[in-house]
N, C-alpha and C. Protein backbone atom coordinates (compact mmCIF):
# COMPACT_ATOMS: atom_id res chain seq x y z
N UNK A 1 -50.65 -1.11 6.89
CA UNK A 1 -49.95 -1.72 5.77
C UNK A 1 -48.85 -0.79 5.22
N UNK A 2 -49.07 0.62 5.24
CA UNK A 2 -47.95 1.39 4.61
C UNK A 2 -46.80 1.45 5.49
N UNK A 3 -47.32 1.15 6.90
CA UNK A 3 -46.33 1.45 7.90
C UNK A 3 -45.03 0.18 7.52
N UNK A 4 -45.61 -1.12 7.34
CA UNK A 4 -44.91 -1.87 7.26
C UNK A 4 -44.28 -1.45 5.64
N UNK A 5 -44.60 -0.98 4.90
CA UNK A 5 -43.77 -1.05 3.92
C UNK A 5 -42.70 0.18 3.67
N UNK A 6 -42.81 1.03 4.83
CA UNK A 6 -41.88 1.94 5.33
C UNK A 6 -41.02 1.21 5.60
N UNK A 7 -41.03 0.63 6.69
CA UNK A 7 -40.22 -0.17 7.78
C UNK A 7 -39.21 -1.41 6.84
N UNK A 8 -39.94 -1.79 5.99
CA UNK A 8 -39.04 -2.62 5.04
C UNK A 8 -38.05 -1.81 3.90
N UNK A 9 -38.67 -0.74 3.14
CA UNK A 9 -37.75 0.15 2.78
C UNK A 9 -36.61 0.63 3.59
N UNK A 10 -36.73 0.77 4.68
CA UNK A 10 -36.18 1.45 5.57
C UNK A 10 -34.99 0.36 5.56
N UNK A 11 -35.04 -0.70 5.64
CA UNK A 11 -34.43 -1.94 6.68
C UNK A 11 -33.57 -1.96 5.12
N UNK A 12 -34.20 -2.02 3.86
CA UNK A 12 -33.39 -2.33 2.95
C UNK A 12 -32.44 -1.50 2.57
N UNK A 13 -33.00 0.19 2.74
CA UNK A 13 -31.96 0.99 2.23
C UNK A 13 -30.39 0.63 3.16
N UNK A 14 -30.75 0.50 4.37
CA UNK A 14 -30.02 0.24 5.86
C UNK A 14 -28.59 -1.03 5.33
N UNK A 15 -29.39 -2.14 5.03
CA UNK A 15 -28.75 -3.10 4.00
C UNK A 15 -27.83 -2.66 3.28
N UNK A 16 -28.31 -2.06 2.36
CA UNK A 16 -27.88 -1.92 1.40
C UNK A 16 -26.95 -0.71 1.10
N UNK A 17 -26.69 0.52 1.94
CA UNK A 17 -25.90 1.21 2.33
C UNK A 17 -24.54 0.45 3.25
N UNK A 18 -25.31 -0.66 3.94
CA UNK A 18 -23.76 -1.23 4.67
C UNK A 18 -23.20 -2.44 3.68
N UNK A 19 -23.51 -2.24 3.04
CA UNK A 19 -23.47 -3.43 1.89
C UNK A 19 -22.39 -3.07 0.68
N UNK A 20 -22.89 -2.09 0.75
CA UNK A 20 -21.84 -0.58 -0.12
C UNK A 20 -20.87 0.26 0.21
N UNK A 21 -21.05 0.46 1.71
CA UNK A 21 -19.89 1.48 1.86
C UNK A 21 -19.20 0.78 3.30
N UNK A 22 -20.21 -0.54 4.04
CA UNK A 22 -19.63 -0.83 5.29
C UNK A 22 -18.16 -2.47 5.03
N UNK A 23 -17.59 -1.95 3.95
CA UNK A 23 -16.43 -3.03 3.48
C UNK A 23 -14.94 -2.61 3.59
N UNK A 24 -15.21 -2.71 4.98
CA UNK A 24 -13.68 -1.66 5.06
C UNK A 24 -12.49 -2.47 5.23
N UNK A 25 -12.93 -3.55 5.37
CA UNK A 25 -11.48 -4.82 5.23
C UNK A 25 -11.39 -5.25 3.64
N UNK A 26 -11.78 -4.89 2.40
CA UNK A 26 -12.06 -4.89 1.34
C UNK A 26 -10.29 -4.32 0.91
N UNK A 27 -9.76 -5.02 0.40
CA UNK A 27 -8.50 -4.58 -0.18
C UNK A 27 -8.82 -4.41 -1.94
N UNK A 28 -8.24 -3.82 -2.48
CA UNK A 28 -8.22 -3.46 -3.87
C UNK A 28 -6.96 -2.91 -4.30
N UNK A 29 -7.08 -3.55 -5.59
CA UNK A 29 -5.33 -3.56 -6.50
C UNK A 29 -5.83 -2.48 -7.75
N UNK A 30 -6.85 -2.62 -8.12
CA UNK A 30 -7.34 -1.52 -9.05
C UNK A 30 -8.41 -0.34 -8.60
N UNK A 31 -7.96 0.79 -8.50
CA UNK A 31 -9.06 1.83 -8.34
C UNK A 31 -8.78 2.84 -9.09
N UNK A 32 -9.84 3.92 -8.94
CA UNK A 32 -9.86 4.92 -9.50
C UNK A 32 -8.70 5.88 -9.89
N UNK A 33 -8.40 6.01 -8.22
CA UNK A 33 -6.93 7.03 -8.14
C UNK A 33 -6.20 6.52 -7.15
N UNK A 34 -5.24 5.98 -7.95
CA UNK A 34 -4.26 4.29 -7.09
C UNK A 34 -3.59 5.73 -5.90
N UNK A 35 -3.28 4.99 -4.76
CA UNK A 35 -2.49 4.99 -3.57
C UNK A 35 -0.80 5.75 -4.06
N UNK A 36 -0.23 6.89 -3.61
CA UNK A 36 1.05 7.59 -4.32
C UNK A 36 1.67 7.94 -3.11
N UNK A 37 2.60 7.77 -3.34
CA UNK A 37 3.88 8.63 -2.26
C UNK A 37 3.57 10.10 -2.97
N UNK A 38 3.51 11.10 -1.14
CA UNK A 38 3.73 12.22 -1.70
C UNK A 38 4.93 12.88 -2.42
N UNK A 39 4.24 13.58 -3.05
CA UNK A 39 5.64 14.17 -3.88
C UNK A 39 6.08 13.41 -5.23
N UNK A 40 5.53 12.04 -5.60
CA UNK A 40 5.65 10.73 -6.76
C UNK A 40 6.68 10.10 -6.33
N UNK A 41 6.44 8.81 -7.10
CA UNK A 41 7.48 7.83 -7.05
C UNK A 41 8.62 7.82 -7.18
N UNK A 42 9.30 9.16 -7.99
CA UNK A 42 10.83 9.50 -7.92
C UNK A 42 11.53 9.78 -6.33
N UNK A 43 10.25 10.61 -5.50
CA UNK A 43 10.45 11.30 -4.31
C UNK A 43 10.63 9.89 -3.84
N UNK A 44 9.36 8.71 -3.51
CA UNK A 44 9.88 7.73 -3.00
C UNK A 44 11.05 7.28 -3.16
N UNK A 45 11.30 6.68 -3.94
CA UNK A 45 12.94 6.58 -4.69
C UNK A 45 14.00 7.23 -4.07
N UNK A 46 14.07 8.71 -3.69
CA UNK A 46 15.23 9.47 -3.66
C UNK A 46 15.38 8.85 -2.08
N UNK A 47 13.95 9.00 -1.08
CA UNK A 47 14.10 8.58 -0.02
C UNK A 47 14.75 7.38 0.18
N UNK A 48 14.16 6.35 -0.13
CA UNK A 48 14.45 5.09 -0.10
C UNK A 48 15.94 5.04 -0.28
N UNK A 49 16.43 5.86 -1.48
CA UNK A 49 17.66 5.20 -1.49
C UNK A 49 18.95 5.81 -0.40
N UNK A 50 18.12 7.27 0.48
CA UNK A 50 18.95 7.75 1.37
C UNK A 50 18.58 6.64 2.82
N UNK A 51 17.72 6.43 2.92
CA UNK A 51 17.49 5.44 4.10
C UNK A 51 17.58 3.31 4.10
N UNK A 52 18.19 3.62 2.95
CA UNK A 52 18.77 2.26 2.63
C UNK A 52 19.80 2.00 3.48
N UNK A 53 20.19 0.70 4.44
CA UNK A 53 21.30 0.66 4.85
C UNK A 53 21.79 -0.84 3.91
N UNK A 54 22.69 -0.85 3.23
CA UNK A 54 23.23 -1.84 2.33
C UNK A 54 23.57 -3.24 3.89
N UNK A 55 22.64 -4.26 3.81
CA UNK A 55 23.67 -5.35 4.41
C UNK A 55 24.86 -5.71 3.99
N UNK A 56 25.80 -5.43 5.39
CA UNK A 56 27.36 -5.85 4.80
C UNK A 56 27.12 -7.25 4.33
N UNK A 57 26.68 -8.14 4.30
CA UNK A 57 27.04 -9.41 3.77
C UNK A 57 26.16 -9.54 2.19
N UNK A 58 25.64 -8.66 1.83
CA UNK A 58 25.36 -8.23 0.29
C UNK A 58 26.46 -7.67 -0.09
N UNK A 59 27.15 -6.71 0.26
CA UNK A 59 28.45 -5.88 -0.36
C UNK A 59 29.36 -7.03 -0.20
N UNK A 60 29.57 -7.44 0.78
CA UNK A 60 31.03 -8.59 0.79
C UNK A 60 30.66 -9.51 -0.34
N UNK A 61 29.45 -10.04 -0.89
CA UNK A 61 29.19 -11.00 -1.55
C UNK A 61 28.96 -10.27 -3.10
N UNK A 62 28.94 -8.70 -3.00
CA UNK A 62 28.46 -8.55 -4.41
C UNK A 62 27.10 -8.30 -5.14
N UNK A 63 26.08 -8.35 -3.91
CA UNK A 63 25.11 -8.76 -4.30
C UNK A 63 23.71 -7.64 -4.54
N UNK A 64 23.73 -7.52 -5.93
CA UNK A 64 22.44 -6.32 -6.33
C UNK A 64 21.30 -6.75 -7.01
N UNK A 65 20.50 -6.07 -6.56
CA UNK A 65 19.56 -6.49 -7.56
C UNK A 65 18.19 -5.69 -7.26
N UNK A 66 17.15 -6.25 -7.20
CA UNK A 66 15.79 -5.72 -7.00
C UNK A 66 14.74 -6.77 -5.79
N UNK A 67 14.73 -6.28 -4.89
CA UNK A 67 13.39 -6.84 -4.07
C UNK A 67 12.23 -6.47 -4.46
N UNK A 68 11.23 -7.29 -4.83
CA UNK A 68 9.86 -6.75 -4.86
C UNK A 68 9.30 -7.65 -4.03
N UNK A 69 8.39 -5.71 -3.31
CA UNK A 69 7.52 -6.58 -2.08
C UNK A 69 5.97 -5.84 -2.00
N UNK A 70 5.41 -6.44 -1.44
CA UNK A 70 3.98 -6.37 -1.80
C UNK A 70 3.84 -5.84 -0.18
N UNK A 71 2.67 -4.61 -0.01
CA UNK A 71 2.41 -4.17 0.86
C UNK A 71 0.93 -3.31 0.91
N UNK A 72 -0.12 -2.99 1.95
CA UNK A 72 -1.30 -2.33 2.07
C UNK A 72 -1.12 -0.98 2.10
N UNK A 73 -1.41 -0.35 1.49
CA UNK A 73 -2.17 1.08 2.20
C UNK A 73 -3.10 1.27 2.83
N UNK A 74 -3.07 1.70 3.37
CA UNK A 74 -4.85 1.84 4.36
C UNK A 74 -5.71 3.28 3.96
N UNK A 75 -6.63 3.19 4.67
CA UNK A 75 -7.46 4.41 3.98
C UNK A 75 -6.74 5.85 4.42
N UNK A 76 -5.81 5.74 5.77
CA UNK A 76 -5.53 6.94 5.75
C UNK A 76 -4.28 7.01 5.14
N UNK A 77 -3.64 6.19 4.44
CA UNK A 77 -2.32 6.26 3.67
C UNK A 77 -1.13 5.65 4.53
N UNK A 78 -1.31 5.18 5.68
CA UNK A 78 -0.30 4.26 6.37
C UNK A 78 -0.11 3.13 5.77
N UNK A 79 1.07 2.29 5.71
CA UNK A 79 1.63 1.06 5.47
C UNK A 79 1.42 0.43 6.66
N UNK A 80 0.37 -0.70 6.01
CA UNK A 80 0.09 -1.67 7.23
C UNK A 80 0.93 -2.69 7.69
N UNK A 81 1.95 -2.81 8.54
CA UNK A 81 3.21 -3.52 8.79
C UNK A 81 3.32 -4.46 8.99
N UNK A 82 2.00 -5.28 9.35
CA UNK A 82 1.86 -6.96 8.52
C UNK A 82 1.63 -7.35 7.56
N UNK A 83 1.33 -6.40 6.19
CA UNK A 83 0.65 -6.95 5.43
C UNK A 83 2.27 -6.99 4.48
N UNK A 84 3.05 -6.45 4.85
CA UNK A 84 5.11 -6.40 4.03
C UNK A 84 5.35 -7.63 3.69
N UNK A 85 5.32 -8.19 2.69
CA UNK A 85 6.06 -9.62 2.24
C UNK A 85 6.43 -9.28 0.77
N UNK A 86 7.82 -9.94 0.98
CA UNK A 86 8.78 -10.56 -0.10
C UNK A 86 7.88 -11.52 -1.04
N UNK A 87 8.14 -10.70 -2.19
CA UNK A 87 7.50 -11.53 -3.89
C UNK A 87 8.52 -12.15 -4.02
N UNK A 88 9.65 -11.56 -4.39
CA UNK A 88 10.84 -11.96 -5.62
C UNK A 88 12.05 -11.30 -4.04
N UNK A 89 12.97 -11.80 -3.66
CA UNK A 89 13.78 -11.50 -2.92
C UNK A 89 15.30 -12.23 -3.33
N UNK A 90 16.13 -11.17 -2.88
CA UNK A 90 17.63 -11.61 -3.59
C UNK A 90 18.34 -12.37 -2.03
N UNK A 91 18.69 -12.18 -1.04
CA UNK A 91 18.89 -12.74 0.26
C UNK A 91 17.97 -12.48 1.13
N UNK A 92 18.02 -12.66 2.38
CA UNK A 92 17.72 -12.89 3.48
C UNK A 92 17.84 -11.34 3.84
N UNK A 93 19.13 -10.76 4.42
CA UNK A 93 19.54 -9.49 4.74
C UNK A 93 18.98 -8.52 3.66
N UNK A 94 18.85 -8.81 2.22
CA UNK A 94 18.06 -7.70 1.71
C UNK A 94 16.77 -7.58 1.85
N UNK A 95 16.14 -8.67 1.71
CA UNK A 95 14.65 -8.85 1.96
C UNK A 95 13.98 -8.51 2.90
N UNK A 96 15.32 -8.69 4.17
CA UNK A 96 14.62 -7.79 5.50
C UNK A 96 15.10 -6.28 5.15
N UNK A 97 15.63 -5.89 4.52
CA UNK A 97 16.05 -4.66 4.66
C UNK A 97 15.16 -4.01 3.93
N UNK A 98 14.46 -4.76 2.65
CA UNK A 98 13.29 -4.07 1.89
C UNK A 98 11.85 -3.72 2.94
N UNK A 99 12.04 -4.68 3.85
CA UNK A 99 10.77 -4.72 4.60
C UNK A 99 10.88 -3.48 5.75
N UNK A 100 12.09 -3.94 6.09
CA UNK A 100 11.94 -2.05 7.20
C UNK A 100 11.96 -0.75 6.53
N UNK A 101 12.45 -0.81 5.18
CA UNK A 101 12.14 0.18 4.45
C UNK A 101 10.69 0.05 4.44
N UNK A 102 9.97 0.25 4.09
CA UNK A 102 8.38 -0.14 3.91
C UNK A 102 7.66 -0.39 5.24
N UNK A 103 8.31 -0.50 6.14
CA UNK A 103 8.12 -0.32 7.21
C UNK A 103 7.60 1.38 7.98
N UNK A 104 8.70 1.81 7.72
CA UNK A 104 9.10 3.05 8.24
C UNK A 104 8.83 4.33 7.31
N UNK A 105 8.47 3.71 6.10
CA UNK A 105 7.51 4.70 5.00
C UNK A 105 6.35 5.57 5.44
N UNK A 106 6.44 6.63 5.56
CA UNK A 106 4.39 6.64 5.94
C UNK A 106 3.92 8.39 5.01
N UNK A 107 4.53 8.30 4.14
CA UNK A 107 4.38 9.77 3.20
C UNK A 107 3.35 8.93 2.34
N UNK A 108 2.20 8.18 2.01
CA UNK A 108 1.39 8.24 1.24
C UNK A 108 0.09 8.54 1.03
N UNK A 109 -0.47 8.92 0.04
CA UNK A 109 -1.79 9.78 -0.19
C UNK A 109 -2.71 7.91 -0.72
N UNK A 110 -3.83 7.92 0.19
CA UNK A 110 -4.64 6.75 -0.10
C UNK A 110 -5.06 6.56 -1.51
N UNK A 111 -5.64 5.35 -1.53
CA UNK A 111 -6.11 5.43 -2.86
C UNK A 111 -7.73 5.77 -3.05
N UNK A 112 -8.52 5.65 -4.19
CA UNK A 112 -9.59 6.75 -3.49
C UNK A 112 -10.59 5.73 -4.66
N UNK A 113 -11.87 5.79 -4.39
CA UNK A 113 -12.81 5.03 -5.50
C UNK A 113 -13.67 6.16 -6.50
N UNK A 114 -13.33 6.91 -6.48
CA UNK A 114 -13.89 7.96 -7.51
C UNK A 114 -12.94 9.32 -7.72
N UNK A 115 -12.35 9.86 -8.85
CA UNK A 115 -11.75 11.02 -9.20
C UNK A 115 -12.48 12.19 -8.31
N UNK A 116 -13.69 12.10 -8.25
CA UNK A 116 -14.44 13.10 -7.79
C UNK A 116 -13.74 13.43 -6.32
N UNK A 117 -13.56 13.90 -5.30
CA UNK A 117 -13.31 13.61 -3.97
C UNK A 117 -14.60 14.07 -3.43
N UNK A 118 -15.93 14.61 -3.42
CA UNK A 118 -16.90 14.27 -3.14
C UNK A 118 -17.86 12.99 -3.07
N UNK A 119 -17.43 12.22 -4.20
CA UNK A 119 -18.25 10.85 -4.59
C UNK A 119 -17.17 10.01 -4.29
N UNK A 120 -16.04 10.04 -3.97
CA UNK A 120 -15.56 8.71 -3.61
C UNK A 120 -14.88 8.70 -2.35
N UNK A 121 -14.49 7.56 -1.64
CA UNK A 121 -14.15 7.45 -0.53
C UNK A 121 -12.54 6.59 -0.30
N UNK A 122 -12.17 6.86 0.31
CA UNK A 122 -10.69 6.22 0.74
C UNK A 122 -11.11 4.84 1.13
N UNK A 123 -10.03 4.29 0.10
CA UNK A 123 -9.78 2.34 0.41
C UNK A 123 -8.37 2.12 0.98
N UNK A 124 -8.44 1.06 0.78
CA UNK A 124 -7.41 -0.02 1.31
C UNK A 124 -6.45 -0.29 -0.09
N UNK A 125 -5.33 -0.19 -0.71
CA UNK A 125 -4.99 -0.66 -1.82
C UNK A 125 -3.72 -1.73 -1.58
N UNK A 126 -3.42 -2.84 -2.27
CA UNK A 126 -2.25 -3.80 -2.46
C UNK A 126 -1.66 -3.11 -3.30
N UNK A 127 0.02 -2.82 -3.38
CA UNK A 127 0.69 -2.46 -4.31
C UNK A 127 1.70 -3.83 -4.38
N UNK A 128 2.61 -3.53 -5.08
CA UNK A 128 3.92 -4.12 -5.37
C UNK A 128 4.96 -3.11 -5.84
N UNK A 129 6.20 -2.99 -5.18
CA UNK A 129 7.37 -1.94 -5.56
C UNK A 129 8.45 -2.63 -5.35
N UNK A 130 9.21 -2.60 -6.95
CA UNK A 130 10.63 -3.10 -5.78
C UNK A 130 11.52 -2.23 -5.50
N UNK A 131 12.59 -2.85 -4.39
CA UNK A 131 13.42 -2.06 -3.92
C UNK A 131 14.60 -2.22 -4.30
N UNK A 132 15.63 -0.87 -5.08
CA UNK A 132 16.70 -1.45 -5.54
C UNK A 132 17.55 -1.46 -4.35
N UNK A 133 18.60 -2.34 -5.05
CA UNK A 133 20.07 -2.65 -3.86
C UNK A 133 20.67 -2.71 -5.02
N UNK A 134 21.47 -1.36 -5.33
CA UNK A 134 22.74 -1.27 -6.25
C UNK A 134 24.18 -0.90 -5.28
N UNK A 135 25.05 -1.72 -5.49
CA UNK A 135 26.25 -1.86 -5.32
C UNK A 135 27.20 -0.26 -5.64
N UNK A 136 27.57 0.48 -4.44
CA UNK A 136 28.17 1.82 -4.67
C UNK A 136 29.51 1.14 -5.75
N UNK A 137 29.69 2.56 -6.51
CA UNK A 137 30.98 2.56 -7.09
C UNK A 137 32.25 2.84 -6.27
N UNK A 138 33.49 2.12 -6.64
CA UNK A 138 34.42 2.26 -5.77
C UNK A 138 35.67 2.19 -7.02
């Protein structure tokens, strides 16, 4: 009789450990210690705006503004390159241009489920960033 109630402890802890930590397709928008470009979001920024290529048919037309696009981090801090879609998009040519930006990103630190880095473990996080397209001065 004790044997069997080993064997069921056993089976439950088993459960209940993959129950807890085996959710690795589990995306999350809120955690502990959200998902960061190394260096902060200015650093993203500075990049972004050196690896921006302006579509000529935004400049011929005038056209600035802000893309926001929604994208994954993964646990090891890669941008998952299907998960890139246009929220709010100003054309066609910018919207793809926000997306290969974000594409070709891969400087980020994951997001994590506990401050501790002993007690918590690397997730999956959804962000949203937009991307500016400001019009050079001339």
């Amino acid at each position: 009789m004790r044997t069997n109630k080993t064997y069921f402890f056993i089976a439950f802890l088993l459960f209940a450990c993959n129950f807890l930590y085996g959710q690795d397709d589990q995306i999350f928008e809120e955690v502990a210690v959200p998902a960061k470009y190394e260096g902060g979001m200015g650093k993203f920024y500075q990049w972004a705006g050196k690896e921006l290529k302006y579509p000529k048919d935004a400049l011929d037309s005038k056209i600035e503004g802000k893309v926001y696009v929604r994208f994954i981090i993964d646990e090891k801090g890669q941008v998952i390159d299907d998960s890139i879609e246009v929220v709010r998009g100003l054309n066609e040519s910018c919207n793809n241009e926000a997306i290969r930006i974000l594409s070709v990103c891969s400087s980020w630190t994951p997001a994590r489920t506990h401050k501790n880095k002993k007690k918590g473990h690397n997730v999956k996080q959804r962000l949203v960033l937009p991307i500016v397209f400001k019009l050079p001065y001339n």
